[in-house]
Protein backbone atom coordinates (compact mmCIF):
# COMPACT_ATOMS: atom_id res chain seq x y z
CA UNK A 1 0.00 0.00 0.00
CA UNK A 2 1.22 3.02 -0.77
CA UNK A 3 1.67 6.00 1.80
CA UNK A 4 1.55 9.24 -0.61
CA UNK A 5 -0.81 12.06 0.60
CA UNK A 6 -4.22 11.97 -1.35
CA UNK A 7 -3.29 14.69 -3.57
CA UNK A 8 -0.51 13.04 -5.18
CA UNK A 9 -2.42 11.44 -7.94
CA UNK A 10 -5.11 12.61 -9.88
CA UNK A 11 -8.12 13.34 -7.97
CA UNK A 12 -10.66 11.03 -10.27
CA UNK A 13 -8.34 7.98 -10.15
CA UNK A 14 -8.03 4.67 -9.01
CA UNK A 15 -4.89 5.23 -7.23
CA UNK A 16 -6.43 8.38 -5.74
CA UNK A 17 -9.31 5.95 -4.82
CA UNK A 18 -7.17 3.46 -3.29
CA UNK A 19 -5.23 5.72 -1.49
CA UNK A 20 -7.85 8.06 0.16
CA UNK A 21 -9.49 4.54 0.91
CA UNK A 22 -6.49 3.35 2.72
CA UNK A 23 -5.64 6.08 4.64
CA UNK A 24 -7.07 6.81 8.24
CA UNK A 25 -8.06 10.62 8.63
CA UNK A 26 -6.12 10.65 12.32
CA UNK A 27 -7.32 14.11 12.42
CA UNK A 28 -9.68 12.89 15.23
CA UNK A 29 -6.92 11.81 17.61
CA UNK A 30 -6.36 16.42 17.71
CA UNK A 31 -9.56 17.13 18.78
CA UNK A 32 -9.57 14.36 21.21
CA UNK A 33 -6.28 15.91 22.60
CA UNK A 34 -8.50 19.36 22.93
CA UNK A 35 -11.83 18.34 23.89
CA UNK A 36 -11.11 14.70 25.70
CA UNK A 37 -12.92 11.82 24.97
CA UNK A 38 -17.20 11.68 25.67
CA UNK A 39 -17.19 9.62 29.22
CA UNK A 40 -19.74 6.97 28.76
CA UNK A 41 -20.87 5.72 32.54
CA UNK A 42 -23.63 2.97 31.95
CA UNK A 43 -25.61 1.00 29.51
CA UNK A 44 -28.92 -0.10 29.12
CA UNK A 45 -30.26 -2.93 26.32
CA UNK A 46 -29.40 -1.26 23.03
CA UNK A 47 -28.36 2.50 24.35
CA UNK A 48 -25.27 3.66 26.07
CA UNK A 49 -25.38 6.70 28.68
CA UNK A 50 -22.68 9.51 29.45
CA UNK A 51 -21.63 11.26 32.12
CA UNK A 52 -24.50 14.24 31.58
CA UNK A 53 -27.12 11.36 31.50
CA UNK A 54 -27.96 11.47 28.22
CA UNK A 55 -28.60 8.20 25.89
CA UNK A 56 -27.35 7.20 22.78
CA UNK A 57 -28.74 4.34 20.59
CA UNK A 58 -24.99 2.31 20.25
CA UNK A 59 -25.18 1.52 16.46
CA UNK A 60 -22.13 -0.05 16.22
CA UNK A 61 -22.44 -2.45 19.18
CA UNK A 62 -19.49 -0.87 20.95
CA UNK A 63 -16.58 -1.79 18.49
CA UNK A 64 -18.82 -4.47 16.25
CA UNK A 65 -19.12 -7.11 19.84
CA UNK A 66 -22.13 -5.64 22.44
CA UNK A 67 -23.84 -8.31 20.78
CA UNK A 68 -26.77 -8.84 23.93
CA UNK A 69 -26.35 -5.16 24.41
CA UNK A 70 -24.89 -3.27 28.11
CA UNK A 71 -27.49 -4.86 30.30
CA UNK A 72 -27.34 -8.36 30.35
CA UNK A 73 -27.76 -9.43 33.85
CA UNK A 74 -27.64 -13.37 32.92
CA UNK A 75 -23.50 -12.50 32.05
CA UNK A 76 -22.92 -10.51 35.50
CA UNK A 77 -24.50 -12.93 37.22
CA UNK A 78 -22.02 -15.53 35.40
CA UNK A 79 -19.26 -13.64 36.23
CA UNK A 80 -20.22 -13.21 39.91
CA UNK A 81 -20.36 -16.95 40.26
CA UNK A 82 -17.27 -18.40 38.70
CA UNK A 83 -15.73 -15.79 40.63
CA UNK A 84 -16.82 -17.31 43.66
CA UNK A 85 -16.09 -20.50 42.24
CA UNK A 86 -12.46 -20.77 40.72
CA UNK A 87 -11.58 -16.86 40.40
CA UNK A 88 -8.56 -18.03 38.15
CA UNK A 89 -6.55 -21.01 37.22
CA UNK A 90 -4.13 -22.02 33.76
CA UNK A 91 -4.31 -24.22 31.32
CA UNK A 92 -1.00 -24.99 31.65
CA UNK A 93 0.76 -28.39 32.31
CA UNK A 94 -2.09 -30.92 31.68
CA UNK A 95 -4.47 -28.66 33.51
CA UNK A 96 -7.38 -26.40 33.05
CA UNK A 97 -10.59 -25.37 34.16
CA UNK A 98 -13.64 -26.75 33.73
CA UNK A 99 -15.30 -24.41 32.52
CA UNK A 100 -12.88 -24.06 29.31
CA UNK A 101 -13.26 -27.45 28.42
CA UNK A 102 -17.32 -27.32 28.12
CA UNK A 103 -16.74 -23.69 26.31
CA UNK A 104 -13.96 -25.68 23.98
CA UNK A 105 -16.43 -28.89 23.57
CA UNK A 106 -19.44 -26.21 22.40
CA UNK A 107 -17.46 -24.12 20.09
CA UNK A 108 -16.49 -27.70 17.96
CA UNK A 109 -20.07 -28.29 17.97
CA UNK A 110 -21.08 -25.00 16.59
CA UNK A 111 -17.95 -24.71 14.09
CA UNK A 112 -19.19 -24.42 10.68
CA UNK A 113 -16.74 -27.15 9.04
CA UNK A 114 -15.31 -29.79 11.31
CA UNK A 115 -12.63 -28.75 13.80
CA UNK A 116 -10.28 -30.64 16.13
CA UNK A 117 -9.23 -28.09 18.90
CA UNK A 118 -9.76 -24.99 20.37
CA UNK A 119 -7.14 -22.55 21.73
CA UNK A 120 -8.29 -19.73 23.66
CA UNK A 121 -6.47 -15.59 24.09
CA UNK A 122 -7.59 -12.75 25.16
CA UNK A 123 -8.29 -10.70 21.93
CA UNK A 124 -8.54 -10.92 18.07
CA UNK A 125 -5.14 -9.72 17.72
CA UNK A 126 -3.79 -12.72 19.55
CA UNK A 127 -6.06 -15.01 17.87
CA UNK A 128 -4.45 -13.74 14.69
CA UNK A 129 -1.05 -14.27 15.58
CA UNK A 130 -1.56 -17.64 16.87
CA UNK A 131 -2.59 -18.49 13.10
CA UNK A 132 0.46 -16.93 11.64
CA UNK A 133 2.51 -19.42 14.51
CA UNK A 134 0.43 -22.33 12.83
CA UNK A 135 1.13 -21.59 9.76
CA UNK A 136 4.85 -21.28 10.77
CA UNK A 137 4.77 -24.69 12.59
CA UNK A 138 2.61 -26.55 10.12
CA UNK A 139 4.67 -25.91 7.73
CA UNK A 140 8.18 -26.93 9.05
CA UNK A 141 6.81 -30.51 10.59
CA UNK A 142 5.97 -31.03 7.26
CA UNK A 143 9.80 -30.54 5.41
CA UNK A 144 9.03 -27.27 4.21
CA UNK A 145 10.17 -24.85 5.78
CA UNK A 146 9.93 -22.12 2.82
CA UNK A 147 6.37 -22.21 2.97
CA UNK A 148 5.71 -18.99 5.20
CA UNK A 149 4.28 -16.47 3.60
CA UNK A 150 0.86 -15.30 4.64
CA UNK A 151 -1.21 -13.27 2.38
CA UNK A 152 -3.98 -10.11 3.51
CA UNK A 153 -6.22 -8.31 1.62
CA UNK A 154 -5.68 -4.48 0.94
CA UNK A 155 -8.25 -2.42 3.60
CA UNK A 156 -8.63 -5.80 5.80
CA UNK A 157 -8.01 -5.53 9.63
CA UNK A 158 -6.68 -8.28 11.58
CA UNK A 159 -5.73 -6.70 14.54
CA UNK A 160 -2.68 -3.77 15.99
CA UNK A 161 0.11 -6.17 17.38
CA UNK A 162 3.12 -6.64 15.14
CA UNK A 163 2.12 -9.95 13.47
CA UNK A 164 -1.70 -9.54 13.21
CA UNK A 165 -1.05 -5.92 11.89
CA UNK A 166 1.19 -6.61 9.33
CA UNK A 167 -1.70 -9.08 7.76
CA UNK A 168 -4.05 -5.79 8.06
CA UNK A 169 -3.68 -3.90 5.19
CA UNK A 170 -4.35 -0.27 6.21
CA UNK A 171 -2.03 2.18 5.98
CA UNK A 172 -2.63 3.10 9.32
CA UNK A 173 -1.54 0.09 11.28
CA UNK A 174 1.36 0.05 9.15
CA UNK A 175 2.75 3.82 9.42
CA UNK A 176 5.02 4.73 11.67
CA UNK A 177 5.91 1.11 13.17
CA UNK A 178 7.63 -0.27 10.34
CA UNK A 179 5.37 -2.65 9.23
CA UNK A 180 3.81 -5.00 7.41
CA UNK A 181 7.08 -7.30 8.47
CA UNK A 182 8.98 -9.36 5.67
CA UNK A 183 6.58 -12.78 4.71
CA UNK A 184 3.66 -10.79 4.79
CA UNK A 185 2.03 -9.77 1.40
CA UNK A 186 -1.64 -8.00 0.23
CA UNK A 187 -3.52 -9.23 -2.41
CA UNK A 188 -6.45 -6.78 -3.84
CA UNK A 189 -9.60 -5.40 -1.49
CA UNK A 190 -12.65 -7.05 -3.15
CA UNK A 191 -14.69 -3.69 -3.24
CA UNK A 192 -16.63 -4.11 -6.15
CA UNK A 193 -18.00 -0.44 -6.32
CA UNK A 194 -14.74 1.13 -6.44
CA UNK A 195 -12.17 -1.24 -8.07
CA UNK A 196 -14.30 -3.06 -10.61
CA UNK A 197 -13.42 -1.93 -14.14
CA UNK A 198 -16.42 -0.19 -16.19
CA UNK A 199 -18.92 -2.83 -17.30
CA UNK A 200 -17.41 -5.45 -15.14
CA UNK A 201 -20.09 -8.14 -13.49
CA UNK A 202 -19.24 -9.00 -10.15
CA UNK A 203 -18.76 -12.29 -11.00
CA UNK A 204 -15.83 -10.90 -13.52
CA UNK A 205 -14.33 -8.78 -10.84
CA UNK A 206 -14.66 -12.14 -8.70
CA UNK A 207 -12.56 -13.96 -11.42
CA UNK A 208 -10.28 -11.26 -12.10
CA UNK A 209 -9.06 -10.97 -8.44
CA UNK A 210 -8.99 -14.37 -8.02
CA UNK A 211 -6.65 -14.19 -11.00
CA UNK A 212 -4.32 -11.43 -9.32
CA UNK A 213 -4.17 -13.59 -6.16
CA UNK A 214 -2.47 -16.97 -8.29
CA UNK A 215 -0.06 -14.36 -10.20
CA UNK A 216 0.91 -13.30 -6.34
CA UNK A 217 1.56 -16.65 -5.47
CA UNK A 218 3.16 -17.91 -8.57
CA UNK A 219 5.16 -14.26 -8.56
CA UNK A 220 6.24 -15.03 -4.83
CA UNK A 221 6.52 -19.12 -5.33
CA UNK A 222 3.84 -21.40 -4.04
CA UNK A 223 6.55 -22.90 -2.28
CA UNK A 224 7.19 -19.97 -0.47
CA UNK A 225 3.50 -18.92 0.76
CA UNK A 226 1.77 -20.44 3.27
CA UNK A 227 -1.54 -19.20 4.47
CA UNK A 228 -4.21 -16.93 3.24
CA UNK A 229 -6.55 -14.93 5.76
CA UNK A 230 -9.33 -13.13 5.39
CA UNK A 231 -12.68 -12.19 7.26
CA UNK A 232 -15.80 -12.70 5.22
CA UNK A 233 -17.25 -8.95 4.93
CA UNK A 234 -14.68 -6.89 5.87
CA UNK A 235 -15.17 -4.74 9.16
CA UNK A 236 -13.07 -1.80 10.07
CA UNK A 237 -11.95 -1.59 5.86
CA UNK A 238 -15.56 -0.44 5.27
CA UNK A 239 -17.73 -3.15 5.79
CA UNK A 240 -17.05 -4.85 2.24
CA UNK A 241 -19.41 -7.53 1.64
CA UNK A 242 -17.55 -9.95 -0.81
CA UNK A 243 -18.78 -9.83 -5.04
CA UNK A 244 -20.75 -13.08 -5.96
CA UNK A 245 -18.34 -15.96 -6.63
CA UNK A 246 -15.62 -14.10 -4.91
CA UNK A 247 -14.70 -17.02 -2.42
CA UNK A 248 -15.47 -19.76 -4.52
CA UNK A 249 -12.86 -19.06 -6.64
CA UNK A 250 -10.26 -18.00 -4.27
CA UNK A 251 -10.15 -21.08 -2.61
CA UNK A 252 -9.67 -22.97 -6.11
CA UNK A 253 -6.55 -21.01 -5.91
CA UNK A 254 -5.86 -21.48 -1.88
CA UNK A 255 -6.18 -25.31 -3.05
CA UNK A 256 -4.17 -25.55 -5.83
CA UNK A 257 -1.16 -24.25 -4.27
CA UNK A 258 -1.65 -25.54 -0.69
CA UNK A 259 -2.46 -22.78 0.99
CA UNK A 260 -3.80 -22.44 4.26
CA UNK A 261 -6.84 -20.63 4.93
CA UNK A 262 -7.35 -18.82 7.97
CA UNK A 263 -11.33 -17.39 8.37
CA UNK A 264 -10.83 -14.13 10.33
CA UNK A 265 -14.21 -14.53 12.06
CA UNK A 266 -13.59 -12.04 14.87
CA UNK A 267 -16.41 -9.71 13.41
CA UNK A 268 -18.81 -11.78 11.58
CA UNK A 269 -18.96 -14.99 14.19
CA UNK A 270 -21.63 -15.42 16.17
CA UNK A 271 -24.44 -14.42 14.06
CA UNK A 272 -23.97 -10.95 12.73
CA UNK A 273 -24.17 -12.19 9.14
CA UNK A 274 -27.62 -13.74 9.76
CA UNK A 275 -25.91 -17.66 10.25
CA UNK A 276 -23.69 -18.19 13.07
CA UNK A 277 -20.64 -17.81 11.46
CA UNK A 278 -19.50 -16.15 8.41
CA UNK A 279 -18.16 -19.05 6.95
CA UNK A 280 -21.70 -20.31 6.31
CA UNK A 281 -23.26 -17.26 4.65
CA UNK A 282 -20.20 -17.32 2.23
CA UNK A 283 -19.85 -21.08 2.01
CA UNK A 284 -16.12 -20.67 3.51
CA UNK A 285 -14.32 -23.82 4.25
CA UNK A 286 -11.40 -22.50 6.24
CA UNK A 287 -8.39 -24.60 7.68
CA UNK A 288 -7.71 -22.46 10.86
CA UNK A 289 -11.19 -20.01 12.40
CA UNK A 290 -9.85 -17.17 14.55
CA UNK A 291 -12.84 -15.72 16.65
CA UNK A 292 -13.75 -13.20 19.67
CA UNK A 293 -15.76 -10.20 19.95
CA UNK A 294 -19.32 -11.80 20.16
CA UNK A 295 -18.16 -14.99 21.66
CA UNK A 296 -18.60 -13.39 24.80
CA UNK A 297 -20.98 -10.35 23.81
CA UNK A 298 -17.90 -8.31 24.02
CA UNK A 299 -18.42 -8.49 28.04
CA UNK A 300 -14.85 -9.93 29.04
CA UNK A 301 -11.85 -10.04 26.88
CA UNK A 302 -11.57 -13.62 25.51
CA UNK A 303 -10.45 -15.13 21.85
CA UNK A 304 -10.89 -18.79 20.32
CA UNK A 305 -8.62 -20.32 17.49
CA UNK A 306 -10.76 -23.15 15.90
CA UNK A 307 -7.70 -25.49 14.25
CA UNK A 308 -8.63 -28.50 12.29
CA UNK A 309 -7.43 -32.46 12.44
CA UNK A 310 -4.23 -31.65 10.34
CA UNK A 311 -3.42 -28.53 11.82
CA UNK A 312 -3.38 -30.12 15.36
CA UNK A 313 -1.60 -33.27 14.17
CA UNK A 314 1.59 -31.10 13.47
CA UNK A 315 1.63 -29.31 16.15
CA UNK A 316 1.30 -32.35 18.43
CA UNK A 317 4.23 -33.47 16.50
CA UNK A 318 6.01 -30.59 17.16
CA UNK A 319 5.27 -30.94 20.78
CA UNK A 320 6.93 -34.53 20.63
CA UNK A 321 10.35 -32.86 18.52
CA UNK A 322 10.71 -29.74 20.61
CA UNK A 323 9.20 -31.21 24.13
CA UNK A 324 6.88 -28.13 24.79
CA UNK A 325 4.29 -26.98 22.07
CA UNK A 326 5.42 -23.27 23.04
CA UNK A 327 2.72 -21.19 22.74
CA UNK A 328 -0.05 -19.78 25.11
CA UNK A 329 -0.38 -17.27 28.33
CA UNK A 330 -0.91 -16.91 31.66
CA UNK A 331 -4.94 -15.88 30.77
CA UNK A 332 -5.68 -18.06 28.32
CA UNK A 333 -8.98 -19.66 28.53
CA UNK A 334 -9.16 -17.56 32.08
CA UNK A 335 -12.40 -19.35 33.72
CA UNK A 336 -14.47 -15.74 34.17
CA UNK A 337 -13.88 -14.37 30.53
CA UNK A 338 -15.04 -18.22 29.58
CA UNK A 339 -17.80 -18.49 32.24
CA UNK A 340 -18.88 -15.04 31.17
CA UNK A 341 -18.70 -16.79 27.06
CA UNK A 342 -20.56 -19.43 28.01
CA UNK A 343 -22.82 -17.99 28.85
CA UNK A 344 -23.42 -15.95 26.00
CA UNK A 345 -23.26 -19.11 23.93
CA UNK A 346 -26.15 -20.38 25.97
CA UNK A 347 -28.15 -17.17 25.39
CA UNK A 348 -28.12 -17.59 21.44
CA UNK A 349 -29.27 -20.81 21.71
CA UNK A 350 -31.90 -20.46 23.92
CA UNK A 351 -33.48 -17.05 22.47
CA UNK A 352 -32.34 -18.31 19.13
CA UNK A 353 -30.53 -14.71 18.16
CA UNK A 354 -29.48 -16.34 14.61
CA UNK A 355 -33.77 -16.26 13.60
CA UNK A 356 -34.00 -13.09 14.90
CA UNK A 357 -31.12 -11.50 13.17
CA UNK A 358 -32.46 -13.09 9.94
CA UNK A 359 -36.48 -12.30 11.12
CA UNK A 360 -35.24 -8.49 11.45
CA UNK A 361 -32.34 -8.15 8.80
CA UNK A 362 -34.24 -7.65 6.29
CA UNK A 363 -35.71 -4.62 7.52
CA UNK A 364 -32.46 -2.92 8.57
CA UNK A 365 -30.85 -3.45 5.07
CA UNK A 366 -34.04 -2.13 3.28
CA UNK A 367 -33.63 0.57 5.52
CA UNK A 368 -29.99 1.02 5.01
CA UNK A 369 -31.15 1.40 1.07
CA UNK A 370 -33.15 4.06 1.54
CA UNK A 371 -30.48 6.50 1.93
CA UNK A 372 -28.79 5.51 -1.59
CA UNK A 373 -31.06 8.71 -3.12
CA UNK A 374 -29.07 10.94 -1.21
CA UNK A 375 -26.73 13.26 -3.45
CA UNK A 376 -23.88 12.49 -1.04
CA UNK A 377 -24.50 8.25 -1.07
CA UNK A 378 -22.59 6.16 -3.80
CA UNK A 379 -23.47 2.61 -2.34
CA UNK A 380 -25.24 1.18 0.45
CA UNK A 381 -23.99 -2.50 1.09
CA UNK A 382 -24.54 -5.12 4.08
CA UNK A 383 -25.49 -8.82 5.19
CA UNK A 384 -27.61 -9.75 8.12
CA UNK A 385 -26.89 -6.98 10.74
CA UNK A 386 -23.94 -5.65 9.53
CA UNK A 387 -24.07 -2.77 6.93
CA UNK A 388 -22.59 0.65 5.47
CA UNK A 389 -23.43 3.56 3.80
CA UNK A 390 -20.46 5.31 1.50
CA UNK A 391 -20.08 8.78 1.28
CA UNK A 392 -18.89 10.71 -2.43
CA UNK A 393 -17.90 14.10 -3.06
CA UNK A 394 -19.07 12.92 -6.79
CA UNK A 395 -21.65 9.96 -7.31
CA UNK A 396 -20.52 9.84 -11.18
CA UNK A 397 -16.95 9.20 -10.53
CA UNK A 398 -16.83 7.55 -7.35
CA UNK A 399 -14.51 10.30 -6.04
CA UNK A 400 -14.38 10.27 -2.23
CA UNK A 401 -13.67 13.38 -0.16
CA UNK A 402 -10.28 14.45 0.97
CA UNK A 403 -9.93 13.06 4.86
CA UNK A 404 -9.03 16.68 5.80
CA UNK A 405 -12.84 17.61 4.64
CA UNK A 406 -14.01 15.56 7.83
CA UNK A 407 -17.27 14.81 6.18
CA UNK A 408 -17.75 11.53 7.74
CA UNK A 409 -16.85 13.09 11.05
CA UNK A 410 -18.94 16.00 10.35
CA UNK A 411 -22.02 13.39 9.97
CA UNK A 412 -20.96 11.33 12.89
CA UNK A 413 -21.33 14.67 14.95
CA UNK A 414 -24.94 15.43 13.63
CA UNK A 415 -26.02 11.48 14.66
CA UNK A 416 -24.63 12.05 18.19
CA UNK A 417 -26.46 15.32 18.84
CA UNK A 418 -29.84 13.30 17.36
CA UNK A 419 -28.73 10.17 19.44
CA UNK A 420 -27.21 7.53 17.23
CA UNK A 421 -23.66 6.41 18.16
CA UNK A 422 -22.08 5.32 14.92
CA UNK A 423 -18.32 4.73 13.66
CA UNK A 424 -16.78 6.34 10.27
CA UNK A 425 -14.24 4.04 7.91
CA UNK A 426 -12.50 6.48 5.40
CA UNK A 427 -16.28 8.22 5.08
CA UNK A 428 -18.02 4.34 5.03
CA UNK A 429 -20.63 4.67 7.80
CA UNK A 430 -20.68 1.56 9.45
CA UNK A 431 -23.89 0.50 11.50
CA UNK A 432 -23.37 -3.08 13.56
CA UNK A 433 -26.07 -2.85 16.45
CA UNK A 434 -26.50 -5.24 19.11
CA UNK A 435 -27.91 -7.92 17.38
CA UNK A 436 -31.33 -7.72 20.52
CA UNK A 437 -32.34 -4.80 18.29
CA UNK A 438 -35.87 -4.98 17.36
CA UNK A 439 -37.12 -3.34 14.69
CA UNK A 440 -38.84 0.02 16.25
CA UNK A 441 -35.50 0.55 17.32
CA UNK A 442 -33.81 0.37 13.78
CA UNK A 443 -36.84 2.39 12.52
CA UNK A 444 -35.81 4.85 15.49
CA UNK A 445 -32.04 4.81 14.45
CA UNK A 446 -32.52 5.10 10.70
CA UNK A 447 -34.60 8.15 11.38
CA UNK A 448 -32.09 10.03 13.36
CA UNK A 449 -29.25 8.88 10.89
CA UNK A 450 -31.39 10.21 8.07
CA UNK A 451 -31.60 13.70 10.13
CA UNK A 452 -27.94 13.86 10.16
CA UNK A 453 -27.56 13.02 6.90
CA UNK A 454 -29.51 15.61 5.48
CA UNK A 455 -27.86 18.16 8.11
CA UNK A 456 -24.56 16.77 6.24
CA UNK A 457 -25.74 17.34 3.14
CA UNK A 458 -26.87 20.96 3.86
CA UNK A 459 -23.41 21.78 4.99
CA UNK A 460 -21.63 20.67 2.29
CA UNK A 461 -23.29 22.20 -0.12
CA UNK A 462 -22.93 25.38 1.55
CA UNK A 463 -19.27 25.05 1.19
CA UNK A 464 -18.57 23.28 3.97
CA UNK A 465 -18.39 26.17 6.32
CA UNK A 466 -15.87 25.73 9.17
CA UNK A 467 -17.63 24.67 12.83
């Protein structure tokens, strides 16, 4: 990815595109420095309160995981118990809690192809660098020790640490800490709005990418890359829902060279996509499922890596070659985050949350699509509960604004003051509510959003007077 400044291509092209897509607009992190950070002090079922005591409707579930919401007393009271129970213990030297193993036993059930094991962290980040360790280990127990490479997608996120950023590809995890690291490369964003070439079906673009991902791997030798990740709509890049085909034909390529395929399902698990995993909307049939957020409704800090059959066979084996298989932490599977996980895992099944995301989803896109009139909207796009509206300076050419126009920032403002808490990607307004919301309540946040958008669209075409 390239770091030049937006204005150092022309301002209608793809490069100018790409790079104003890329690029974070850390202008926010200055007026945090001047105005501090709004204190939020409690929650209530979809709506978050700050320190004034006003509400806000959380439209983004928190960051994409308040998946039962901020009042869930069925999780507190889980928490309160185990702590009484077994406050803490490892899993560490043929030991481990209890209540891991039944959260371990449940997430093979619910895996959408079959699994053999479950490792548990503390985040998505770890969860991601676990995967490039497996990769890494699988690898050398089978004689080839070449086979390293991992490849990202351009505008995916995978997490901040130095492994799991350096398979993001966005130029802000990457600037300033001398990343990605060597054996990491990026393959193309599947964003079939902006990159598709004029006339080009989906299915096309599908093909074509797919194409540019073998000339990667036949460019960098097959016998040199390893594993392939990739979340199945992109989150924090925009909320990309993948074109038609788009996965099918990847994995023809992930297959033909022996690739391993590593479903970032930190995001999408857990129902957001309208199944419980994102592998089964997209008909994904990954080697290695990384996984957090939701699994414990984003109410205690806790990550699963799903690994299949072959994946644990080596690194058993390279637990019998080195003695130790060296990888884990003090917290790992700590009994509260997973009594507090399972929980939340009991809760979906028993209210069913995957029918009610798909009884309701249909609703919240059509909703979502209503806003594709405005003269400021180039696409709307979304799956299940998940969904994003794109802002243009120019609906003709696709031409975004500049980052230091703030006009995603400028619209986020306008929500807050009607109510709506909601998060802006490079001017992609991403909505990912608690997936309890009922459908007055999208009705109620659509309405304020639509407020704020036409507040937004007032402004600029006024000139975009300074606030």
């Amino acid at each position: 990815m390239s770091p030049d400044a937006p204005s150092a291509t022309p301002p209608n092209s793809t490069a100018a595109r790409d790079v104003a897509y890329h690029v974070h607009p850390f202008t926010e992190l200055h007026r945090l420095r001047d105005d501090g950070p709004q204190v939020i002090t409690r929650g209530d079922g979809i709506r978050v309160y700050d320190d004034s005591g006003r509400g806000y409707i959380e439209a983004m579930a928190g960051l994409w995981c308040a998946s039962l919401g901020f009042s869930e007393p069925r999780l507190a009271e889980a928490g309160r118990r185990q702590l009484e129970r077994l406050p803490f213990y490892h899993s560490y030297s043929g030991k481990t809690p209890d209540v891991t193993v039944e959260l371990a036993e449940r997430l093979i059930d619910l895996a959408p192809v079959p699994m053999s094991k479950v490792m548990f962290f503390n985040s998505g980040s770890e969860a991601n660098e676990t995967a490039i360790k497996l990769v890494r280990v699988h690898n050398n127990m089978r004689g080839r020790p070449e086979k390293k490479k991992i490849i990202g997608r351009k505008g995916a996120y995978h997490g901040a640490t130095t492994g799991a950023g350096s398979l993001s590809g966005l130029a802000y995890v990457h600037l300033g800490f001398d990343l990605p690291e060597a054996g990491v490369l990026h393959t193309d964003t599947p964003h079939h709005y902006l990159y598709a070439e004029p006339g080009e079906s989906e299915e096309d673009f599908a093909t074509r990418l797919a194409g540019n991902l073998e000339r990667l791997i036949l460019e960098a030798g097959p016998e040199t890359v390893g594993g392939f990740i990739a979340e199945p709509v992109m989150g924090a890049g925009g909320v990309i829902v993948p074109p038609a085909t788009y996965f099918e034909k990847v994995q023809e390529v992930l297959a033909k060279y022996d690739v391993m395929f590593i479903a970032d399902e930190v995001i999408c698990g857990f129902g957001r996509t309208g199944n419980m995993w994102g592998s089964q909307t997209f008909d994904l049939r990954p080697d290695v499922i990384t996984s957090a957020k939701a699994l414990s409704a984003g109410c205690a800090p806790i990550s699963a890596v799903l690994i299949s059959e072959p994946i644990y066979q080596t690194a058993l084996a390279a637990s019998d070659k080195y003695g130790m298989f060296g990888h884990g932490s003090t917290y790992s599977g700590h009994p509260l985050s997973v009594a507090i996980a399972l929980e939340t895992q009991r809760i979906y099944a028993e209210r069913d949350i995957v029918s009610h995301v798909r009884s309701i989803a249909p609703g919240f896109q059509a909703g979502l699509r209503c806003f594709i009139d405005s003269p400021l909207v180039g696409e709307v796009r979304g799956v299940g509960l998940v969904g994003a509206v794109q802002l243009v300076k120019d609906k003709t050419t696709k031409v975004p604004f500049e980052p230091s126009e703030r006009v995603g920032f400028y619209l986020l403002d306008r929500a807050l003051e009607y109510g709506v808490i909601l998060r802006n990607l490079k001017d992609s307004i991403a909505f990912s509510p608690p997936l309890i919301i009922t459908a007055e309540e999208i009705d109620e946040m659509f309405a304020a959003f639509g407020k704020a958008l036409a507040d937004t669209e007032a402004w600029v075409a006024a000139g975009m007077p300074r606030q």
